[in-house]
C-alpha atoms as a PDB file:
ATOM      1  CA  UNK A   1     171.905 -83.044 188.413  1.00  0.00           C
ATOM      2  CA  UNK A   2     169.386 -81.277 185.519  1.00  0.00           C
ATOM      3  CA  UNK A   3     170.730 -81.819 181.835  1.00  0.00           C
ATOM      4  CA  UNK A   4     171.473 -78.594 180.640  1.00  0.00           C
ATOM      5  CA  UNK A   5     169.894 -76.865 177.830  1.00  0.00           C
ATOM      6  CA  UNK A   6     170.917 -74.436 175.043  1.00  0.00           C
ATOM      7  CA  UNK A   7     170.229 -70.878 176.123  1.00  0.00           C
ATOM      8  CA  UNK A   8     169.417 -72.097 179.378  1.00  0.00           C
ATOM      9  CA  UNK A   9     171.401 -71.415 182.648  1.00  0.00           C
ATOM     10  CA  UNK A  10     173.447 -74.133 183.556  1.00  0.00           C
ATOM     11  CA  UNK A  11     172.483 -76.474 186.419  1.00  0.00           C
ATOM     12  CA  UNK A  12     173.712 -75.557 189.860  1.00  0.00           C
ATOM     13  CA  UNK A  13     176.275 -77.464 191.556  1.00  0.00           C
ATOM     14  CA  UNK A  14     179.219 -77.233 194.126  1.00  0.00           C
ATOM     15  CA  UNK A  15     182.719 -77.676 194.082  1.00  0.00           C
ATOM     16  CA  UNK A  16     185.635 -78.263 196.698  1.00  0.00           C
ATOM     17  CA  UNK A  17     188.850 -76.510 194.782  1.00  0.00           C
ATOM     18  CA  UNK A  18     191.864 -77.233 195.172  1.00  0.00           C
ATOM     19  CA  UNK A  19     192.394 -75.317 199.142  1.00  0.00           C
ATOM     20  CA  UNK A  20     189.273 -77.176 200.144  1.00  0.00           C
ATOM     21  CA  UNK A  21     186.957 -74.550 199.570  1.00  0.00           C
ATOM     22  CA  UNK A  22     183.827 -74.924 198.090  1.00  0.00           C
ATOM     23  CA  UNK A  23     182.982 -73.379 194.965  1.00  0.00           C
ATOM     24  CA  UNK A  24     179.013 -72.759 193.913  1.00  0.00           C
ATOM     25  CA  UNK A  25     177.792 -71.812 190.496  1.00  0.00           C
ATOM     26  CA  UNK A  26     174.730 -69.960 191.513  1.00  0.00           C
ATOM     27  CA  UNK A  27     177.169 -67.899 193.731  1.00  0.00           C
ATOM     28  CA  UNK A  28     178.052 -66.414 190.565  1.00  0.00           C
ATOM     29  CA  UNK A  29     175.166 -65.272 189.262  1.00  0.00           C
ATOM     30  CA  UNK A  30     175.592 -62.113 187.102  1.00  0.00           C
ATOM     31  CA  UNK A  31     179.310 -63.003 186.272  1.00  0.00           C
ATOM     32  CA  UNK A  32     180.446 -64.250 183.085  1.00  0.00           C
ATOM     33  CA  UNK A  33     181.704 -68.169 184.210  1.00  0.00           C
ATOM     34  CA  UNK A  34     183.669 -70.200 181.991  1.00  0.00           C
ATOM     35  CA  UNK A  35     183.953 -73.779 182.475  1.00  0.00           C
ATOM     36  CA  UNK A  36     186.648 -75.720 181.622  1.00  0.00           C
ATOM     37  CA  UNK A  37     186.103 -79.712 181.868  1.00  0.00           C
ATOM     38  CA  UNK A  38     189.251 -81.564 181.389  1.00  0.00           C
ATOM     39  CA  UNK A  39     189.997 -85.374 181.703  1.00  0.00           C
ATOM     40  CA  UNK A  40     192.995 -85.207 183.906  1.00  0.00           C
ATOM     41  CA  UNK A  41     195.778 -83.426 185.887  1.00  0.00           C
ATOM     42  CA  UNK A  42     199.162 -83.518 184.623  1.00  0.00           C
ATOM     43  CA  UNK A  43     198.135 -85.907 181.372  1.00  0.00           C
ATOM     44  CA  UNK A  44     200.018 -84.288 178.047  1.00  0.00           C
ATOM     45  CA  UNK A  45     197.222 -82.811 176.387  1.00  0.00           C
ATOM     46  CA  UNK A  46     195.216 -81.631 179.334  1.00  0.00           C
ATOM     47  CA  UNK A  47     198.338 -79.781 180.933  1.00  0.00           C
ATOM     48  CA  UNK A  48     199.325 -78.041 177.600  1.00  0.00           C
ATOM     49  CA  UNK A  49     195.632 -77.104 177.232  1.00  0.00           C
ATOM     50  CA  UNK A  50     195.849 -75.604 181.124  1.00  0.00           C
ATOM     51  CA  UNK A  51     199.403 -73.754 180.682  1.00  0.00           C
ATOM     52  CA  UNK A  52     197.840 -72.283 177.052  1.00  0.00           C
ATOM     53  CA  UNK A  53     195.208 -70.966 180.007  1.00  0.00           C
ATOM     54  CA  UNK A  54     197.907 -69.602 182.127  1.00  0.00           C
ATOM     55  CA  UNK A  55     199.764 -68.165 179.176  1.00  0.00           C
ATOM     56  CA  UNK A  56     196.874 -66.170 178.314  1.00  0.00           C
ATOM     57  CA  UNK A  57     195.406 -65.587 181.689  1.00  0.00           C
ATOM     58  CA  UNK A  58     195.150 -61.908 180.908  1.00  0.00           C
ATOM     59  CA  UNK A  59     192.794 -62.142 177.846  1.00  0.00           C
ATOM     60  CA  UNK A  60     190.902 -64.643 180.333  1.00  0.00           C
ATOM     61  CA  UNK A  61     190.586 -61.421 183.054  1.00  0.00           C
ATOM     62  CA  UNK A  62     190.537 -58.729 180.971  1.00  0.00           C
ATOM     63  CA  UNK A  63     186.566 -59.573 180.054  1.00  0.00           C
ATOM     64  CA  UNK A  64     185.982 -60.068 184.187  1.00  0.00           C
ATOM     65  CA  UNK A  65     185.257 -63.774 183.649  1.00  0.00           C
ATOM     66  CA  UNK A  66     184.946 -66.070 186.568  1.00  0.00           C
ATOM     67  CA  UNK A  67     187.533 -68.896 184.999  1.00  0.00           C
ATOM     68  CA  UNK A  68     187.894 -72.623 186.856  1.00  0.00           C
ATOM     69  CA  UNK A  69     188.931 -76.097 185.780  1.00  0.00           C
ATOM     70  CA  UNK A  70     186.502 -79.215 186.437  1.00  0.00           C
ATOM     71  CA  UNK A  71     187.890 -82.299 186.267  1.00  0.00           C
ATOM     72  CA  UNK A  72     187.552 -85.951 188.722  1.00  0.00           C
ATOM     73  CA  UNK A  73     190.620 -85.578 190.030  1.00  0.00           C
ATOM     74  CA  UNK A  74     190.904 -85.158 193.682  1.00  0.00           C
ATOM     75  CA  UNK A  75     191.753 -82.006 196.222  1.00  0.00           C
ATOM     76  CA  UNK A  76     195.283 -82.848 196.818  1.00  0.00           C
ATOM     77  CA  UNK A  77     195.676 -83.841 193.116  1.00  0.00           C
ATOM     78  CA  UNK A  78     194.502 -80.444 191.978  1.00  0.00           C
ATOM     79  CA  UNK A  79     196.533 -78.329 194.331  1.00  0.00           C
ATOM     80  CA  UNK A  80     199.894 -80.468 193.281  1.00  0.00           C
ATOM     81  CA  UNK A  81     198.642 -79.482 189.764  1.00  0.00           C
ATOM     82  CA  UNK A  82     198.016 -75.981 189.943  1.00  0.00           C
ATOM     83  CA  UNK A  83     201.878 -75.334 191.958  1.00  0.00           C
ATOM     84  CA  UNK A  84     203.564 -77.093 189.430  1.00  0.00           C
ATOM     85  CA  UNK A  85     202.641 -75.170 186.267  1.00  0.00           C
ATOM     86  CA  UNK A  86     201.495 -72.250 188.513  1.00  0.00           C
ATOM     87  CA  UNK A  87     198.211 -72.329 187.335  1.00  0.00           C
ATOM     88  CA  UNK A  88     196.024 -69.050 188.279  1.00  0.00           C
ATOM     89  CA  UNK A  89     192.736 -70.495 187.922  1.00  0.00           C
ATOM     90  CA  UNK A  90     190.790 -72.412 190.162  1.00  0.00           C
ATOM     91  CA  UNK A  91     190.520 -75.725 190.042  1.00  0.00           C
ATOM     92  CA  UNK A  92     187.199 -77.708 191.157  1.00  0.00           C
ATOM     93  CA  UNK A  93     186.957 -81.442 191.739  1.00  0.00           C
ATOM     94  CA  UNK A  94     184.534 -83.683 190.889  1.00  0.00           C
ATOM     95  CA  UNK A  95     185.323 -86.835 192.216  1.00  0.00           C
ATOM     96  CA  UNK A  96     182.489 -88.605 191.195  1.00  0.00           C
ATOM     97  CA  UNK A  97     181.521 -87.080 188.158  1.00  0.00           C
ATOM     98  CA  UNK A  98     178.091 -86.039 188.991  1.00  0.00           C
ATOM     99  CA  UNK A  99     178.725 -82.352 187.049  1.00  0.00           C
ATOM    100  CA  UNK A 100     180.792 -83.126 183.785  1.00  0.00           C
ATOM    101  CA  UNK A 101     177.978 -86.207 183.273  1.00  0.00           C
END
């Protein structure tokens, strides 16, 4: 994967989320995307930084963005994350690392 680059779109990639279906930036080209890399599901920080998501979800859709979570944890990992703080954004997995590096 390309290093990205200020002012620069950012390198294409796809995701499975968290139903198994695959998720691919370019696919969104012309939306506003934001990214959100964390370290882990249900770890302290990263799940109060997630729930502050949910809390606020509205703000998130109100501007039309295109919101998802990106961290290595797996599939199955990601959907038991998502129903247990009912989590309405996507979540992507990147089990070997290959986007957040």
């Amino acid at each position: 994967m390309g290093k990205p680059t200020i002012n620069s779109p950012a390198p294409d990639f796809t995701l499975p989320d968290g139903d198994g279906n695959q998720w691919c930036l370019s696919e969104q080209r012309g939306k506003v995307v934001v990214l959100l890399f964390y370290p882990g599901d249900e770890t302290p920080i990263c799940t109060k930084q997630m729930c502050s998501v949910r809390d606020r979800w509205d703000d998130y859709t109100a501007t039309g963005a295109e919101v998802v979570g990106i961290s290595s944890d797996s599939v199955e990992s990601h959907r038991k994350f998502s129903e247990h703080h009912k989590l309405p954004l996507r979540l992507l997995s990147d089990a070997d690392a290959n986007v957040a590096t």
